[in-house]
PDB file of N, CA and C in Angstrom:
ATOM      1  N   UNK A   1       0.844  -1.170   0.000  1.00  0.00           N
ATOM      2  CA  UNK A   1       0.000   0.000   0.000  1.00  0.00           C
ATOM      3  C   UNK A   1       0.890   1.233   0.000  1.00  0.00           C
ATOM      4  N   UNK A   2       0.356   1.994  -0.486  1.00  0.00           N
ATOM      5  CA  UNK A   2       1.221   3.437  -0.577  1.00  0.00           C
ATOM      6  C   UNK A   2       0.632   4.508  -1.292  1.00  0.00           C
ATOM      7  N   UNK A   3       0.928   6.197  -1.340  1.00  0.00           N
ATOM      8  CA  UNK A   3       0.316   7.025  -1.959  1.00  0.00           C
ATOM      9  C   UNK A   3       1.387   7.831  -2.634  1.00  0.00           C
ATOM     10  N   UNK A   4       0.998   8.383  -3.575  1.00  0.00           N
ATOM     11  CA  UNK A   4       1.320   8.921  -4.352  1.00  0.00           C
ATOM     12  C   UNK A   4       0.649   9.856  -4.927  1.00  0.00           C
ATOM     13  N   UNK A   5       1.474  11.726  -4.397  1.00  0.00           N
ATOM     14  CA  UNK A   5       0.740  12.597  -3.940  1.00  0.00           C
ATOM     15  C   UNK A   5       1.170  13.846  -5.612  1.00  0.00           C
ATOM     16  N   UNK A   6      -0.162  14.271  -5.776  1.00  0.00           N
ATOM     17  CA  UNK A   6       0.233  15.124  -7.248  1.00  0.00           C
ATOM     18  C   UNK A   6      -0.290  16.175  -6.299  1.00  0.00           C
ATOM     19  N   UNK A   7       0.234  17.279  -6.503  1.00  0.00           N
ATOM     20  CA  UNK A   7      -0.146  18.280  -5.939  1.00  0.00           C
ATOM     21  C   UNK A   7      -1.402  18.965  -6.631  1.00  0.00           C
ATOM     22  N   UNK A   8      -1.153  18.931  -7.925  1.00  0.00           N
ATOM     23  CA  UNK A   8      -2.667  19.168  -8.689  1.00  0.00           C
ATOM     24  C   UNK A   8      -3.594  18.592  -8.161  1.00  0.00           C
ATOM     25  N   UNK A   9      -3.427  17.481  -8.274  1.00  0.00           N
ATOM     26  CA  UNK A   9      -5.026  16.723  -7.701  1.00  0.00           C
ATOM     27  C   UNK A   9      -5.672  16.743  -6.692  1.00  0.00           C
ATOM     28  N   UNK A  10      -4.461  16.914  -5.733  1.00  0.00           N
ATOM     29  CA  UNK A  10      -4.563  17.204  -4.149  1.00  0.00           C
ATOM     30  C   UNK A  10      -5.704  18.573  -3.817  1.00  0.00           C
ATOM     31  N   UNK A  11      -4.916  19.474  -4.574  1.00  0.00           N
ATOM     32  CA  UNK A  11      -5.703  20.962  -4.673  1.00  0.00           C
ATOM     33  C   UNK A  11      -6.459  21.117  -5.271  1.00  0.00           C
ATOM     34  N   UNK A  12      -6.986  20.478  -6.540  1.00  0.00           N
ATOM     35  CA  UNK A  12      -8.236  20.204  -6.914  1.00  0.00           C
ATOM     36  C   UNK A  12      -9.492  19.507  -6.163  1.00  0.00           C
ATOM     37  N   UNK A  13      -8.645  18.316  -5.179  1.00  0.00           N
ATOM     38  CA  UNK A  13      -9.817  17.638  -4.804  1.00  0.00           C
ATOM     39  C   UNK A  13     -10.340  17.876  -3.196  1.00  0.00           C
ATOM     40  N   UNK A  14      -9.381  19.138  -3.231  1.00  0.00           N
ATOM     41  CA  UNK A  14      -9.763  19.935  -2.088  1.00  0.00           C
ATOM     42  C   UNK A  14      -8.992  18.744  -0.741  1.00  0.00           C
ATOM     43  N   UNK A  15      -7.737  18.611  -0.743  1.00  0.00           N
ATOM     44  CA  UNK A  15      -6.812  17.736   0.008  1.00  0.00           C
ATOM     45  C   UNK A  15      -6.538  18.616   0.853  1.00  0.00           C
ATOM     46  N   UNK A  16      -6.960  18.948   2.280  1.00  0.00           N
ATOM     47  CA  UNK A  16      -5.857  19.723   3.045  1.00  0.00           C
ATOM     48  C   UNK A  16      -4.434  19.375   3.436  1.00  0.00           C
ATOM     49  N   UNK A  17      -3.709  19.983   3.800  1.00  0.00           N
ATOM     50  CA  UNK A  17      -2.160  19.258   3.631  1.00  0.00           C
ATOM     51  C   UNK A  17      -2.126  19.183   5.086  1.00  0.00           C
ATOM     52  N   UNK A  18      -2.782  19.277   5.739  1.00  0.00           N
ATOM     53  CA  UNK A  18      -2.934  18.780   7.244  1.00  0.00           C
ATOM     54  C   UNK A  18      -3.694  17.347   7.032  1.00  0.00           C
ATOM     55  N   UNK A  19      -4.358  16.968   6.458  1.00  0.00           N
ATOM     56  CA  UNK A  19      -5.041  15.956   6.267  1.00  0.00           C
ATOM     57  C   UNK A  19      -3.710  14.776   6.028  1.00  0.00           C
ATOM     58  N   UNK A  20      -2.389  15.377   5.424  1.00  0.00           N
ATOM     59  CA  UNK A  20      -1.403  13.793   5.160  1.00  0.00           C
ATOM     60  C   UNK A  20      -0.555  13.714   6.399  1.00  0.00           C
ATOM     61  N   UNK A  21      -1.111  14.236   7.409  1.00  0.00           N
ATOM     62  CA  UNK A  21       0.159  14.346   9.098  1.00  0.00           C
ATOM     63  C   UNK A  21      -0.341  12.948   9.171  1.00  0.00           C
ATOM     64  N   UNK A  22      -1.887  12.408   8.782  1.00  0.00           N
ATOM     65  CA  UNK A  22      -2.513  11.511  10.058  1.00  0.00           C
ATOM     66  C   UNK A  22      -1.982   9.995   8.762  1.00  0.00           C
ATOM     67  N   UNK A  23      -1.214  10.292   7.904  1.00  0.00           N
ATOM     68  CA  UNK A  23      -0.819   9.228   7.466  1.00  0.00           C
ATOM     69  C   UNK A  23       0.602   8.558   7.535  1.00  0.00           C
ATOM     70  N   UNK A  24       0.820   7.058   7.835  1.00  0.00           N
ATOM     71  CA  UNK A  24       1.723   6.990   8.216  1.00  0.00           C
ATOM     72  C   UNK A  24       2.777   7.065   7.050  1.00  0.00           C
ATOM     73  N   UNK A  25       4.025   7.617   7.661  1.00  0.00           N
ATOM     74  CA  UNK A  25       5.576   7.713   6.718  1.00  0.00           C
ATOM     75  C   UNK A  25       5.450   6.821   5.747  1.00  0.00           C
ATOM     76  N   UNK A  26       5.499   5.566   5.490  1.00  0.00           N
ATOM     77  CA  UNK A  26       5.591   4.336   5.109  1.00  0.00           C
ATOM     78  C   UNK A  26       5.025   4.725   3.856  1.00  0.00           C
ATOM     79  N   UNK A  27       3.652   5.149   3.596  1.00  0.00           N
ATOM     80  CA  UNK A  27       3.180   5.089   2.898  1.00  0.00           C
ATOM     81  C   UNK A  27       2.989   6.071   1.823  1.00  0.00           C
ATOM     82  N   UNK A  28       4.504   7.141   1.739  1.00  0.00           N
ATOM     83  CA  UNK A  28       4.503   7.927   0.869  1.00  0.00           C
ATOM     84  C   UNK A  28       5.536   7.318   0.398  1.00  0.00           C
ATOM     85  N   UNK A  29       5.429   7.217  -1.137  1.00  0.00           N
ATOM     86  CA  UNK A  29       6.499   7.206  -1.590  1.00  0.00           C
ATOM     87  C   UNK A  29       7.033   7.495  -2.972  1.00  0.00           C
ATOM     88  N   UNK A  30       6.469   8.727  -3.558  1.00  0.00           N
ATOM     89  CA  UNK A  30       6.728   9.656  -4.532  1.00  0.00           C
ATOM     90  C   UNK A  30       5.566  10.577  -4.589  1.00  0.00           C
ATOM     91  N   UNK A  31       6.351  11.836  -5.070  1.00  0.00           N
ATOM     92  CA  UNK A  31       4.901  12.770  -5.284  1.00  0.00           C
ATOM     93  C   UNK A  31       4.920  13.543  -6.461  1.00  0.00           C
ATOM     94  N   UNK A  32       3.967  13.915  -7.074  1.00  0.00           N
ATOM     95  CA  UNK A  32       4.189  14.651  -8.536  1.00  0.00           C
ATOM     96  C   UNK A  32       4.311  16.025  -8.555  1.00  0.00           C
ATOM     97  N   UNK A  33       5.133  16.656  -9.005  1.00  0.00           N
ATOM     98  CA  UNK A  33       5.208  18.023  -8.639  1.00  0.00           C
ATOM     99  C   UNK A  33       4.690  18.684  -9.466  1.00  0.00           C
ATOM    100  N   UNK A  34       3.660  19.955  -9.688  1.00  0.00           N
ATOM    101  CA  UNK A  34       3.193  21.001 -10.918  1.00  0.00           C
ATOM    102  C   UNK A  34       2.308  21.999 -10.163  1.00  0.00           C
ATOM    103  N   UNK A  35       2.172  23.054 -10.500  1.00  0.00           N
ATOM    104  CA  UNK A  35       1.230  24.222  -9.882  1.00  0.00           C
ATOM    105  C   UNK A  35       0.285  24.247 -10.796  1.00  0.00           C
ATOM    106  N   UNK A  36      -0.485  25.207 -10.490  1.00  0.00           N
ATOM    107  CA  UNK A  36      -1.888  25.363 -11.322  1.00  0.00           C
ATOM    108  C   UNK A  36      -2.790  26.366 -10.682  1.00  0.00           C
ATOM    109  N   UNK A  37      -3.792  26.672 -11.546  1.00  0.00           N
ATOM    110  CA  UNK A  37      -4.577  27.207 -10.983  1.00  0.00           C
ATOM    111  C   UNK A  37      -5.153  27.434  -9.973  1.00  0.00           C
ATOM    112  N   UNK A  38      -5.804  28.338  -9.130  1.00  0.00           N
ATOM    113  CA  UNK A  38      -6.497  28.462  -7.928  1.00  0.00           C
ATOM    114  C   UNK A  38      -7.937  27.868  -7.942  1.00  0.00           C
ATOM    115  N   UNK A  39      -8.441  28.278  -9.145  1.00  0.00           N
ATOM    116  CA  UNK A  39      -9.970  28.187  -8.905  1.00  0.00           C
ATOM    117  C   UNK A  39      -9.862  26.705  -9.874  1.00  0.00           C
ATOM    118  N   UNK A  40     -10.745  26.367  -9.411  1.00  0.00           N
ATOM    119  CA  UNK A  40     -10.925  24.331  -9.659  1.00  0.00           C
ATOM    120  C   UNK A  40     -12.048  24.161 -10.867  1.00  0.00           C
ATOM    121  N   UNK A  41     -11.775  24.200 -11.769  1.00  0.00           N
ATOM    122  CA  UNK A  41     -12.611  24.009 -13.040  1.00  0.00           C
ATOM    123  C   UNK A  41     -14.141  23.337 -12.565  1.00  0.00           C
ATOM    124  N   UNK A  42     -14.983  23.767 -13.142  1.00  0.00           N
ATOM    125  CA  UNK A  42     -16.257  23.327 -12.875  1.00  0.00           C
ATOM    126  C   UNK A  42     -17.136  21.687 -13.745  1.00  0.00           C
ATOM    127  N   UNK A  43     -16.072  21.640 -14.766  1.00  0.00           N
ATOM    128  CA  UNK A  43     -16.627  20.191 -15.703  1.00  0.00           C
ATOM    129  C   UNK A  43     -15.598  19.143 -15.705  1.00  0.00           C
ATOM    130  N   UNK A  44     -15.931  17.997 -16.158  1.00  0.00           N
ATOM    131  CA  UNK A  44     -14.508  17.067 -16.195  1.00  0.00           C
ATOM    132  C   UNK A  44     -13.484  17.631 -17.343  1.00  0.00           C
ATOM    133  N   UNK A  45     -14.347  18.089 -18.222  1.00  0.00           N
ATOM    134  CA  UNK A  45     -13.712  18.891 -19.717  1.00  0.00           C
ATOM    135  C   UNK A  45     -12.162  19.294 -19.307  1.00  0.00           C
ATOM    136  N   UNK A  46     -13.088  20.457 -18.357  1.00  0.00           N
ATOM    137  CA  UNK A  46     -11.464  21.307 -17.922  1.00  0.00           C
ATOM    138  C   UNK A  46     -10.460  21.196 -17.341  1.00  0.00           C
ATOM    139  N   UNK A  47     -11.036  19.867 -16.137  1.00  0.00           N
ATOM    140  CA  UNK A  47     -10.067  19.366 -15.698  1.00  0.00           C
ATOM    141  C   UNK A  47      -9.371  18.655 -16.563  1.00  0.00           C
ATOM    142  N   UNK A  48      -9.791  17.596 -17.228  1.00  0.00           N
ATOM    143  CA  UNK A  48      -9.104  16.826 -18.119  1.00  0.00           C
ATOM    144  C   UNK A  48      -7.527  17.719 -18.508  1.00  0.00           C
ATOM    145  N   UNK A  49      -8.412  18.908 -19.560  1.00  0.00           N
ATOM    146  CA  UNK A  49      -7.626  19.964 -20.506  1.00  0.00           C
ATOM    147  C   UNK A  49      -6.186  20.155 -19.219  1.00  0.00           C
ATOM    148  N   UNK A  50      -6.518  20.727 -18.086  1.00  0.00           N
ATOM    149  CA  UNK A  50      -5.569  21.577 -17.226  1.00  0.00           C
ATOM    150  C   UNK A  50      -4.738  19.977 -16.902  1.00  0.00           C
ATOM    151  N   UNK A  51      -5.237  19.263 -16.196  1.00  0.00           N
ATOM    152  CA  UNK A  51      -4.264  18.047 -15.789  1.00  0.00           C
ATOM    153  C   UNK A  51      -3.928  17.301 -16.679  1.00  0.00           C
ATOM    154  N   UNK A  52      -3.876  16.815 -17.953  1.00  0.00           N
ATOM    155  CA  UNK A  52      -3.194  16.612 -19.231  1.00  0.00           C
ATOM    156  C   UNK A  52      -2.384  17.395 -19.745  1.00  0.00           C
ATOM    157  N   UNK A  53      -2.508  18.656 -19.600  1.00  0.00           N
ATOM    158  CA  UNK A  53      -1.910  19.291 -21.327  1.00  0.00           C
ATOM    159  C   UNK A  53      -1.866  20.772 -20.692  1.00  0.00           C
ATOM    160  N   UNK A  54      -2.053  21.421 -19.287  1.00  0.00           N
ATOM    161  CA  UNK A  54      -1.694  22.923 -19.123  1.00  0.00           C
ATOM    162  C   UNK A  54      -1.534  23.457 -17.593  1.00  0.00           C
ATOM    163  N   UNK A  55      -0.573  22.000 -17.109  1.00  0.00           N
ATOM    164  CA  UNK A  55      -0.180  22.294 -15.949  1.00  0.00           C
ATOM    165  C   UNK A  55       0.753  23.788 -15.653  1.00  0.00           C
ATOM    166  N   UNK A  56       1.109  23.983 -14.938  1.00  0.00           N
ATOM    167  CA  UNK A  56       1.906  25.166 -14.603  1.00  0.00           C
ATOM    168  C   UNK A  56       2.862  24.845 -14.242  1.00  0.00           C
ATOM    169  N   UNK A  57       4.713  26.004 -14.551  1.00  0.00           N
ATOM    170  CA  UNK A  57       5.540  25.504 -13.658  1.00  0.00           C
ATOM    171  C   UNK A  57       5.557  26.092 -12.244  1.00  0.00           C
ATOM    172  N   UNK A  58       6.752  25.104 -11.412  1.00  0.00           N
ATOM    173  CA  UNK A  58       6.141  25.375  -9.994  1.00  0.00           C
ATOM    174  C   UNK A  58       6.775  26.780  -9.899  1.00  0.00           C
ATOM    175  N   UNK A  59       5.595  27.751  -9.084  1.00  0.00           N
ATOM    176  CA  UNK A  59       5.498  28.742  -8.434  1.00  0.00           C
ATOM    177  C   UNK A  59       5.029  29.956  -9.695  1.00  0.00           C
ATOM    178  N   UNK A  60       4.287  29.613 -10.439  1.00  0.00           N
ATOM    179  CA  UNK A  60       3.457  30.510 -11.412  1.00  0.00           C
ATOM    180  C   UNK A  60       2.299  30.328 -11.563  1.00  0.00           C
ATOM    181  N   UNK A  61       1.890  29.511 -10.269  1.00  0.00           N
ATOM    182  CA  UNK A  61       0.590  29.198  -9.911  1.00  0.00           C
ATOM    183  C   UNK A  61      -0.144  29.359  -8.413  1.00  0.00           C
ATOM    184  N   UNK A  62      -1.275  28.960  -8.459  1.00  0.00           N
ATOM    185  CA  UNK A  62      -1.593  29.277  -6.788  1.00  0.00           C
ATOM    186  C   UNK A  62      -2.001  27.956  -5.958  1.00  0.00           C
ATOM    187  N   UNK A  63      -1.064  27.377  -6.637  1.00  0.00           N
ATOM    188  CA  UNK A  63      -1.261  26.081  -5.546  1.00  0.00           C
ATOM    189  C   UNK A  63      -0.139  25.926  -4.484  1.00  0.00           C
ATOM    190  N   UNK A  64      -0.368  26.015  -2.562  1.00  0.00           N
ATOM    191  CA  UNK A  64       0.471  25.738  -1.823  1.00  0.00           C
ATOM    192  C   UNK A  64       1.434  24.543  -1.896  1.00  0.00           C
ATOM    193  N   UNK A  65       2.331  24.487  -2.781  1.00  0.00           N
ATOM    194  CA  UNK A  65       2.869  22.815  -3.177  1.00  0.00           C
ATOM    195  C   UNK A  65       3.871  22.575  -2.225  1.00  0.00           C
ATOM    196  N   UNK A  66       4.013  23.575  -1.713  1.00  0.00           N
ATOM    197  CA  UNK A  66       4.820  23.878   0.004  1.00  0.00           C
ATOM    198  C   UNK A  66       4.441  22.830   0.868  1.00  0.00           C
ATOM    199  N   UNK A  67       2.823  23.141   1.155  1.00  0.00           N
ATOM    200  CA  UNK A  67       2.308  22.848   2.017  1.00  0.00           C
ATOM    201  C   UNK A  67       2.299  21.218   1.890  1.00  0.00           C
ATOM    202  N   UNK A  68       2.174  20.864   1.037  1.00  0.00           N
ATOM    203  CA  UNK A  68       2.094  19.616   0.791  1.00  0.00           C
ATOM    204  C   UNK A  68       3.307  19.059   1.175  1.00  0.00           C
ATOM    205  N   UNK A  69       4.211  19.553   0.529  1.00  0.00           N
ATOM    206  CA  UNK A  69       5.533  18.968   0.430  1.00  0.00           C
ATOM    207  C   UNK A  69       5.915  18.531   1.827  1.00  0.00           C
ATOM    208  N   UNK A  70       6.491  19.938   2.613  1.00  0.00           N
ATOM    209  CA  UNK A  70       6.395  19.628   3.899  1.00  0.00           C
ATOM    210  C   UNK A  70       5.943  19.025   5.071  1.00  0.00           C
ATOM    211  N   UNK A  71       5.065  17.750   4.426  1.00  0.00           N
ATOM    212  CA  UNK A  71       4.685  16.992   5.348  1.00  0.00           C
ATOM    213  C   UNK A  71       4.398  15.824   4.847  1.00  0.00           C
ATOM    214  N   UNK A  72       5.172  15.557   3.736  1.00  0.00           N
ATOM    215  CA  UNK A  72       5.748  14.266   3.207  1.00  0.00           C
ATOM    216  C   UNK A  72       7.369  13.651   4.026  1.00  0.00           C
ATOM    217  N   UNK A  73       7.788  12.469   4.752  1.00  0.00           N
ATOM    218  CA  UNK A  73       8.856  12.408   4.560  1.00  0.00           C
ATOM    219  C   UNK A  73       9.627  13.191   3.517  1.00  0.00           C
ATOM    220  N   UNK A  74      10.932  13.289   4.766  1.00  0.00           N
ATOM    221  CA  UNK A  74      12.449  14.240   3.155  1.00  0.00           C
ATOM    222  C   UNK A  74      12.760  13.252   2.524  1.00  0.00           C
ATOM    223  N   UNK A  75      12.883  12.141   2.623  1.00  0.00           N
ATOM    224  CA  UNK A  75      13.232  10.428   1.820  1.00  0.00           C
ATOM    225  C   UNK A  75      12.199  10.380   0.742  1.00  0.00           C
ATOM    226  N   UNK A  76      11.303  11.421   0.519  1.00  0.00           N
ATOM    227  CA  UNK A  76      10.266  10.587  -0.806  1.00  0.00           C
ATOM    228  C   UNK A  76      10.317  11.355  -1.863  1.00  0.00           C
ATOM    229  N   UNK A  77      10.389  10.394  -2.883  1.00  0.00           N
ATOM    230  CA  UNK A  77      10.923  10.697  -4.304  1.00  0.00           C
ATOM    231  C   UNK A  77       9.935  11.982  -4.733  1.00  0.00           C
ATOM    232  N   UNK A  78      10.598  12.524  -5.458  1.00  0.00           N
ATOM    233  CA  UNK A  78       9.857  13.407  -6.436  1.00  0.00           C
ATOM    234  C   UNK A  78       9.986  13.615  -8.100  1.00  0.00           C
ATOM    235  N   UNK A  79       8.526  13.659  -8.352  1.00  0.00           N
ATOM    236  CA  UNK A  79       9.093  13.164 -10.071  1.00  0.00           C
ATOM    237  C   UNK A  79       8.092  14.704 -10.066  1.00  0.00           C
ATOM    238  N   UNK A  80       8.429  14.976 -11.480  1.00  0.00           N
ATOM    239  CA  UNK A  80       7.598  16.866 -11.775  1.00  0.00           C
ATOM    240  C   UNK A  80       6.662  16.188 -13.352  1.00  0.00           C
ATOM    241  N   UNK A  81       5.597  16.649 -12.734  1.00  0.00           N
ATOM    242  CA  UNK A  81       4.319  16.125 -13.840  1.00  0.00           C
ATOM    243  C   UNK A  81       3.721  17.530 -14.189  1.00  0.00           C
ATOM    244  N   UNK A  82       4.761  17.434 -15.701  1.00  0.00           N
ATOM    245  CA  UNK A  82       4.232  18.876 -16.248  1.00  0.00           C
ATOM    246  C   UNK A  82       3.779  18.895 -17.619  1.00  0.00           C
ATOM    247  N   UNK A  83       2.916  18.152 -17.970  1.00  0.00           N
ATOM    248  CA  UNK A  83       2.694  18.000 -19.434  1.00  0.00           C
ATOM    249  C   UNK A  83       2.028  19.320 -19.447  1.00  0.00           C
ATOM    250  N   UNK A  84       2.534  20.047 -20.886  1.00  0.00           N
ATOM    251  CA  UNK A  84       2.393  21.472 -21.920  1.00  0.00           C
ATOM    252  C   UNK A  84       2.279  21.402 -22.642  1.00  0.00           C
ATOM    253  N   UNK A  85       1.315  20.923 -23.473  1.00  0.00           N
ATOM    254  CA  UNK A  85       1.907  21.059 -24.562  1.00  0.00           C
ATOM    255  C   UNK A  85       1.859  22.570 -25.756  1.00  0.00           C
ATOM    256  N   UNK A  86       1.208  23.897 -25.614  1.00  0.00           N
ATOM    257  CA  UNK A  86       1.425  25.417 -25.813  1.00  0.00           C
ATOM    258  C   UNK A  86       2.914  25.336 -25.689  1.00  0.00           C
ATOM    259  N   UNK A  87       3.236  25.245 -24.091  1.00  0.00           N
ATOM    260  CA  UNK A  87       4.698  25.928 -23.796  1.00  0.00           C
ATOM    261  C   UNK A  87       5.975  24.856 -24.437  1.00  0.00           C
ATOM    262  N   UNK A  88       5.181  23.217 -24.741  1.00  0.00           N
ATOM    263  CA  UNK A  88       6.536  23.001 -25.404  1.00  0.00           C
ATOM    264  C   UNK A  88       6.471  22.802 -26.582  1.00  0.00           C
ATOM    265  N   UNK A  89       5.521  23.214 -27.403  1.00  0.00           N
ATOM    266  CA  UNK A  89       5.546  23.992 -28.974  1.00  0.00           C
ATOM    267  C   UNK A  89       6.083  25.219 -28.886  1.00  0.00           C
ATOM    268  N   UNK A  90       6.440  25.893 -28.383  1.00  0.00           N
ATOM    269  CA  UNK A  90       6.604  27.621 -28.011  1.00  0.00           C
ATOM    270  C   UNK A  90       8.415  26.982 -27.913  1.00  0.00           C
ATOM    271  N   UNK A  91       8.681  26.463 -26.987  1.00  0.00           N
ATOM    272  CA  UNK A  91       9.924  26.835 -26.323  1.00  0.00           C
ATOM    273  C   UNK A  91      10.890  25.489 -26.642  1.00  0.00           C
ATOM    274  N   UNK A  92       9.756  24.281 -27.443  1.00  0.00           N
ATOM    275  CA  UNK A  92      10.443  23.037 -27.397  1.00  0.00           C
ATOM    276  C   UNK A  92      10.683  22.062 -26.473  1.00  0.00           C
ATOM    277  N   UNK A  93      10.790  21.115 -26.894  1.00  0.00           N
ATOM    278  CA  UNK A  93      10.417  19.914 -25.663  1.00  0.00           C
ATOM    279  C   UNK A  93      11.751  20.334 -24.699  1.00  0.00           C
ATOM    280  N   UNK A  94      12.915  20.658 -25.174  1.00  0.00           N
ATOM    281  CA  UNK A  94      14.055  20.475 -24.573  1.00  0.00           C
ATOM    282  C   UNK A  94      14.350  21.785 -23.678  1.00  0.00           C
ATOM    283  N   UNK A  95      13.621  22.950 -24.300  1.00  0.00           N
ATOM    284  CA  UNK A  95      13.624  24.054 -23.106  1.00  0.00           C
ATOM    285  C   UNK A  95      12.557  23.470 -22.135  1.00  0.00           C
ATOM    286  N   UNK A  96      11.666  23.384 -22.656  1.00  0.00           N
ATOM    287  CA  UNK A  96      10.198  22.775 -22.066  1.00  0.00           C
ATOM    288  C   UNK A  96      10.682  22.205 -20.064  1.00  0.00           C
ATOM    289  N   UNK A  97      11.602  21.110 -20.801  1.00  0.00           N
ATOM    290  CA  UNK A  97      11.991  20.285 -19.787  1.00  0.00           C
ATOM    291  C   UNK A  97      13.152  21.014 -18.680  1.00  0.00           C
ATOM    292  N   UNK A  98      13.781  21.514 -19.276  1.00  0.00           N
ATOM    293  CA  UNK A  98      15.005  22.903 -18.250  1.00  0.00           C
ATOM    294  C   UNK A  98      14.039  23.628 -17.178  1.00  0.00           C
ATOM    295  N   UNK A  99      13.099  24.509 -18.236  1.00  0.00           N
ATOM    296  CA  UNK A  99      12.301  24.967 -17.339  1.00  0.00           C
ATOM    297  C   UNK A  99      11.441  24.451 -16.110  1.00  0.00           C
ATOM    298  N   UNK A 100      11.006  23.460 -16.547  1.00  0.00           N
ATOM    299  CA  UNK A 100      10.464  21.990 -15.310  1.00  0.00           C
ATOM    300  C   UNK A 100      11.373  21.750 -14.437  1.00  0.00           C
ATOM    301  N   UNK A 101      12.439  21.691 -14.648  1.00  0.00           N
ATOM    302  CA  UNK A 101      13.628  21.063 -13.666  1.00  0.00           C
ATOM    303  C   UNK A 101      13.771  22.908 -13.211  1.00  0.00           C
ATOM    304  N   UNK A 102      14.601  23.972 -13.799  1.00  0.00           N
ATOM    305  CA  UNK A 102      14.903  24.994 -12.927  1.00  0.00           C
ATOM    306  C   UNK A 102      13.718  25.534 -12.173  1.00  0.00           C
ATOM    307  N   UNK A 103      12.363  25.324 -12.695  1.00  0.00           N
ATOM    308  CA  UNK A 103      11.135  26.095 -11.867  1.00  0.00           C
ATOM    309  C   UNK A 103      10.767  25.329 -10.308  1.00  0.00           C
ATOM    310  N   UNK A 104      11.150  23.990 -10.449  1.00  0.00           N
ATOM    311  CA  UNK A 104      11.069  23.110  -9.387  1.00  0.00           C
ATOM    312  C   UNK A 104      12.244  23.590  -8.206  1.00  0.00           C
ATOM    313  N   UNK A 105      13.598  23.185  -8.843  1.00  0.00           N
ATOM    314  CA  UNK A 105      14.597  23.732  -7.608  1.00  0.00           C
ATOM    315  C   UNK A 105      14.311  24.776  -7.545  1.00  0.00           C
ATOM    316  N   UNK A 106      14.347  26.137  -8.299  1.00  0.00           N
ATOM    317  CA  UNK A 106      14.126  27.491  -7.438  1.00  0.00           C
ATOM    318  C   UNK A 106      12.979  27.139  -6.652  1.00  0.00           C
ATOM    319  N   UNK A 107      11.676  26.733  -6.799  1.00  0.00           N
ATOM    320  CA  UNK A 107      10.553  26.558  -6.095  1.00  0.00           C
ATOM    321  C   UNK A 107      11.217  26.268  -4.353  1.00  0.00           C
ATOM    322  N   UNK A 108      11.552  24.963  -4.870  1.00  0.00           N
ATOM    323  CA  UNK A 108      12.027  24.029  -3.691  1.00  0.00           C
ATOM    324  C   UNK A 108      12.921  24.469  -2.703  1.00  0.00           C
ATOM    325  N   UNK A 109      13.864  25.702  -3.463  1.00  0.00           N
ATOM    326  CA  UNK A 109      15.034  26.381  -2.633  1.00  0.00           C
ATOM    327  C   UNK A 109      14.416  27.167  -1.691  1.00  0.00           C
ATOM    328  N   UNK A 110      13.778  28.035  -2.200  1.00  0.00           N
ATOM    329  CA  UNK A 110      12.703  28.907  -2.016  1.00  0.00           C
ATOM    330  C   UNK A 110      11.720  28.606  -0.691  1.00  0.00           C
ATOM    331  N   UNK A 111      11.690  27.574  -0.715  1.00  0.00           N
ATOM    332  CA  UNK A 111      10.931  26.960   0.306  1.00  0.00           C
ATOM    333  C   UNK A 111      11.395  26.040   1.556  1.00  0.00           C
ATOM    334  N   UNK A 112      12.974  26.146   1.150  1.00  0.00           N
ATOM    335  CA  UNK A 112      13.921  25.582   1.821  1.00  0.00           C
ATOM    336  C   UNK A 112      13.271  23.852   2.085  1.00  0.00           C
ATOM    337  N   UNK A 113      12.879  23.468   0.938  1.00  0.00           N
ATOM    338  CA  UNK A 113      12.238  21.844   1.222  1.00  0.00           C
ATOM    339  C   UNK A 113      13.287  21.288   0.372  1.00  0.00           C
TER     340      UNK A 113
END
């Protein structure tokens, strides 16, 4: 058993990040990293659209991915779930992906997590 925590979904599905204290360590063991929007789409449509294809990088969005983070074990993996596909027609898969990786560590520095 184990979870595996996207911060999108979390904040979409209205997850408080006090809600993962009451779970035990054990059972984290990777989490997906991406920001996004504040306000939570109203159809499956949009969600679909935003969590497929127009995630955000981290910290150009209004999701606390802080909050989350910080109360995951420091031992649990992190993978960054940023499918774009606008920004990596625009900038290319290969900036695309720099930007994913530098928006995450500044995020992460930033937050001293």
């Amino acid at each position: 058993m184990g979870l595996m925590v996207d911060t999108l979904h979390a904040h979409r599905s209205r997850v408080k990040p006090e809600e993962l204290e009451s779970c035990p360590p054990e059972w984290f063991n990777f989490f997906h990293l991406c920001d996004g929007p504040a306000a939570i789409p109203d159809t499956s449509e949009e969600l679909i659209v935003i969590g497929r294809d127009a995630r955000r990088y981290c910290g150009e969005g209004a999701i606390d991915m802080a909050a989350y983070i910080s109360r995951m074990p420091k031992n649990t993996t992190c993978s960054i779930e940023l499918p774009h596909l606008v920004n990596a027609a625009e900038f290319g898969y290969a900036e695309h992906v720099r930007r994913c990786i530098a928006s995450a560590k500044d995020y992460l520095q930033k937050h001293d997590l």
